[in-house]
Protein backbone atom coordinates (compact mmCIF):
# COMPACT_ATOMS: atom_id res chain seq x y z
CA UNK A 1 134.09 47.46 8.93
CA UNK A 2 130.98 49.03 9.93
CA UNK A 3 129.09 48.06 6.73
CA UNK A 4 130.83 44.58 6.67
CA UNK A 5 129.15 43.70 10.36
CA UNK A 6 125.65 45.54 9.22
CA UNK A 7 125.98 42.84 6.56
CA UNK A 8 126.86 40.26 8.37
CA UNK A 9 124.14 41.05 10.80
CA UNK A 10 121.25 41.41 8.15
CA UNK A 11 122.24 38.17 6.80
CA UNK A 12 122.04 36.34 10.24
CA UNK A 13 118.65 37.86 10.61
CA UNK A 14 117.38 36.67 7.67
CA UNK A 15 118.76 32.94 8.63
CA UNK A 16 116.60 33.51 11.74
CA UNK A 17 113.69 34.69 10.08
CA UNK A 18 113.87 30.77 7.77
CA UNK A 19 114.23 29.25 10.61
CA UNK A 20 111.12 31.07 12.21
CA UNK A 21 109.27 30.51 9.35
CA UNK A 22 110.50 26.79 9.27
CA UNK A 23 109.26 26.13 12.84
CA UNK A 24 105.80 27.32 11.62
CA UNK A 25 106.15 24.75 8.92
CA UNK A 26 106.57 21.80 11.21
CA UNK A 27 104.30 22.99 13.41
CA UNK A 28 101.52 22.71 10.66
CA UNK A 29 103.14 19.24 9.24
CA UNK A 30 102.26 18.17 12.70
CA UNK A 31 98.84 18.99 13.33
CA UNK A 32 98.43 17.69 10.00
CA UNK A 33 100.13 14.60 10.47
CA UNK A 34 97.45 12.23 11.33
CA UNK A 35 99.43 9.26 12.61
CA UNK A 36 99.97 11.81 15.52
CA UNK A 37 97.54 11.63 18.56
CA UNK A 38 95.61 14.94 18.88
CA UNK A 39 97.22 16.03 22.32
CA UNK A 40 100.64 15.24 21.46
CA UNK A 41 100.25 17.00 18.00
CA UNK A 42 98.45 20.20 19.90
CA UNK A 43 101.22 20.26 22.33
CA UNK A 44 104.81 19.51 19.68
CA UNK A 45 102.78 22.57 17.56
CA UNK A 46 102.09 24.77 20.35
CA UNK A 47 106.20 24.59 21.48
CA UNK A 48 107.21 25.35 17.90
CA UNK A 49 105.04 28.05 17.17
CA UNK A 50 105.34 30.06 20.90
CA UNK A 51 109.14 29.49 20.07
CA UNK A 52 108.05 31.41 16.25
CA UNK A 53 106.38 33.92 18.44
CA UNK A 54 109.96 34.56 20.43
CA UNK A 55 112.26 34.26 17.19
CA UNK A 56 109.64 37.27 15.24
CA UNK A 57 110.21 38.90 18.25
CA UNK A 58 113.99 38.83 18.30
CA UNK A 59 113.74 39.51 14.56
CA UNK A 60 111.57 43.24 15.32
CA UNK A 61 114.19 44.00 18.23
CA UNK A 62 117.69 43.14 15.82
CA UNK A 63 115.71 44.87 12.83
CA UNK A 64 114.96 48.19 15.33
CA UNK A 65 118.84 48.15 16.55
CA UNK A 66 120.24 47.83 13.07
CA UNK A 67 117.73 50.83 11.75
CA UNK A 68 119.22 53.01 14.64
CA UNK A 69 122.59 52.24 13.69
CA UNK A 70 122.07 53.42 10.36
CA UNK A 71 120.64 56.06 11.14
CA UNK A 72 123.15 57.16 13.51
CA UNK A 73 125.35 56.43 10.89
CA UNK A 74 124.15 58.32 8.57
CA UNK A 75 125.15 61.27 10.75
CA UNK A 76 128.72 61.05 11.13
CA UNK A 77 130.92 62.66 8.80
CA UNK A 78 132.43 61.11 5.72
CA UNK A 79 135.58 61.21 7.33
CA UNK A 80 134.24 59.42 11.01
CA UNK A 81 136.98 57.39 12.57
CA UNK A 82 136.07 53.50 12.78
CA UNK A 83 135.74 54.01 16.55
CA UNK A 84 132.56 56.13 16.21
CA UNK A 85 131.18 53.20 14.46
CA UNK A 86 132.04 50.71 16.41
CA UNK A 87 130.89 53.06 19.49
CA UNK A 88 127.99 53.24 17.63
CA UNK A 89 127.28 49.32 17.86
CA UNK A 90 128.42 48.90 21.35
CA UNK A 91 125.58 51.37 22.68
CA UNK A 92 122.62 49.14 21.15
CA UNK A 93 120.37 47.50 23.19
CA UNK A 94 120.51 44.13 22.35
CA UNK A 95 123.23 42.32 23.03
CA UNK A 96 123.87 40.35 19.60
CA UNK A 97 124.47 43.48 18.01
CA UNK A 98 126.22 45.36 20.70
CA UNK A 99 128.89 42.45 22.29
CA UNK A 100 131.57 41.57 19.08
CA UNK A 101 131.85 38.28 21.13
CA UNK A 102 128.00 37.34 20.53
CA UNK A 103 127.43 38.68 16.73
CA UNK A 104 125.78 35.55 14.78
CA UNK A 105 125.89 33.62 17.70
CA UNK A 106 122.77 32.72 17.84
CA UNK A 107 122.60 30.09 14.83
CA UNK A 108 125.08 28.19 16.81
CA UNK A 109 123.63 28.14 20.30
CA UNK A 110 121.93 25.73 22.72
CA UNK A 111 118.22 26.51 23.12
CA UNK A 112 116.41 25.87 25.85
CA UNK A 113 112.85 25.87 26.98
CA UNK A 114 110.08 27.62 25.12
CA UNK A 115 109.55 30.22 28.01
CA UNK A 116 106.42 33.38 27.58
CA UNK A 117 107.17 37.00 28.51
C-alpha cells in the first residue's frame, strides 16, 4: 500500500511539475504575442509565472515529504505492519501527503488568486 500511494504521489507531482512548466509556456506565448497590448501582456505573464513560482514551490515541499517518508521507511523492519506506514504518512507536514482524503487532489481543485508569501 505504502509503495502504491508513494507512486501515486510521485506521479501527481510530476503532473504538477507539466503544468508548472506549462504556465511558464503561456506566460512567454504571451509576452510574445504581439496582438497583445504591452500592460495587459506584462500583467496575464506576471499571474502565470508568480503562480509557477507557488506550484515549484509546492513541488520542493511534496518532493522533501516524500524523501522523509522513504527514508523513514527504509527503517522499519521487513516485517513492519501497514499501520507504521501509513503512521508514517499521516505525520508529514503537508497536508496532500498526510490527509488520505486530499492525496491527488490538487489536479482537480478550484484555484484561486495568485497570492505572494
Amino acid at each position: 500500500m505504502s509503495l502504491d500511494k508513494l507512486a501515486r504521489e510521485l506521479d501527481e507531482t510530476a503532473r504538477q511539475t507539466g503544468a508548472m512548466v506549462d504556465g511558464i509556456a503561456e506566460a512567454l506565448a504571451i509576452l510574445a504575442d504581439a496582438r497583445i497590448e504591452a500592460e495587459e501582456a506584462r500583467r496575464r505573464a506576471s499571474a502565470l509565472i508568480i503562480a509557477a513560482i507557488q506550484g515549484q514551490d509546492r513541488i520542493e515541499q511534496r518532493s522533501q515529504n516524500m524523501a522523509l517518508a522513504v527514508r523513514q521507511f527504509a527503517l522499519l523492519p521487513a516485517n513492519a505492519p501497514a499501520a507504521r506506514y501509513e503512521e508514517i504518512w499521516a505525520n508529514l507536514t503537508l497536508d496532500e501527503l498526510r490527509l488520505p482524503a486530499l492525496s491527488g487532489i490538487a489536479a482537480t481543485a478550484p484555484h484561486g488568486e495568485v497570492e505572494l508569501f
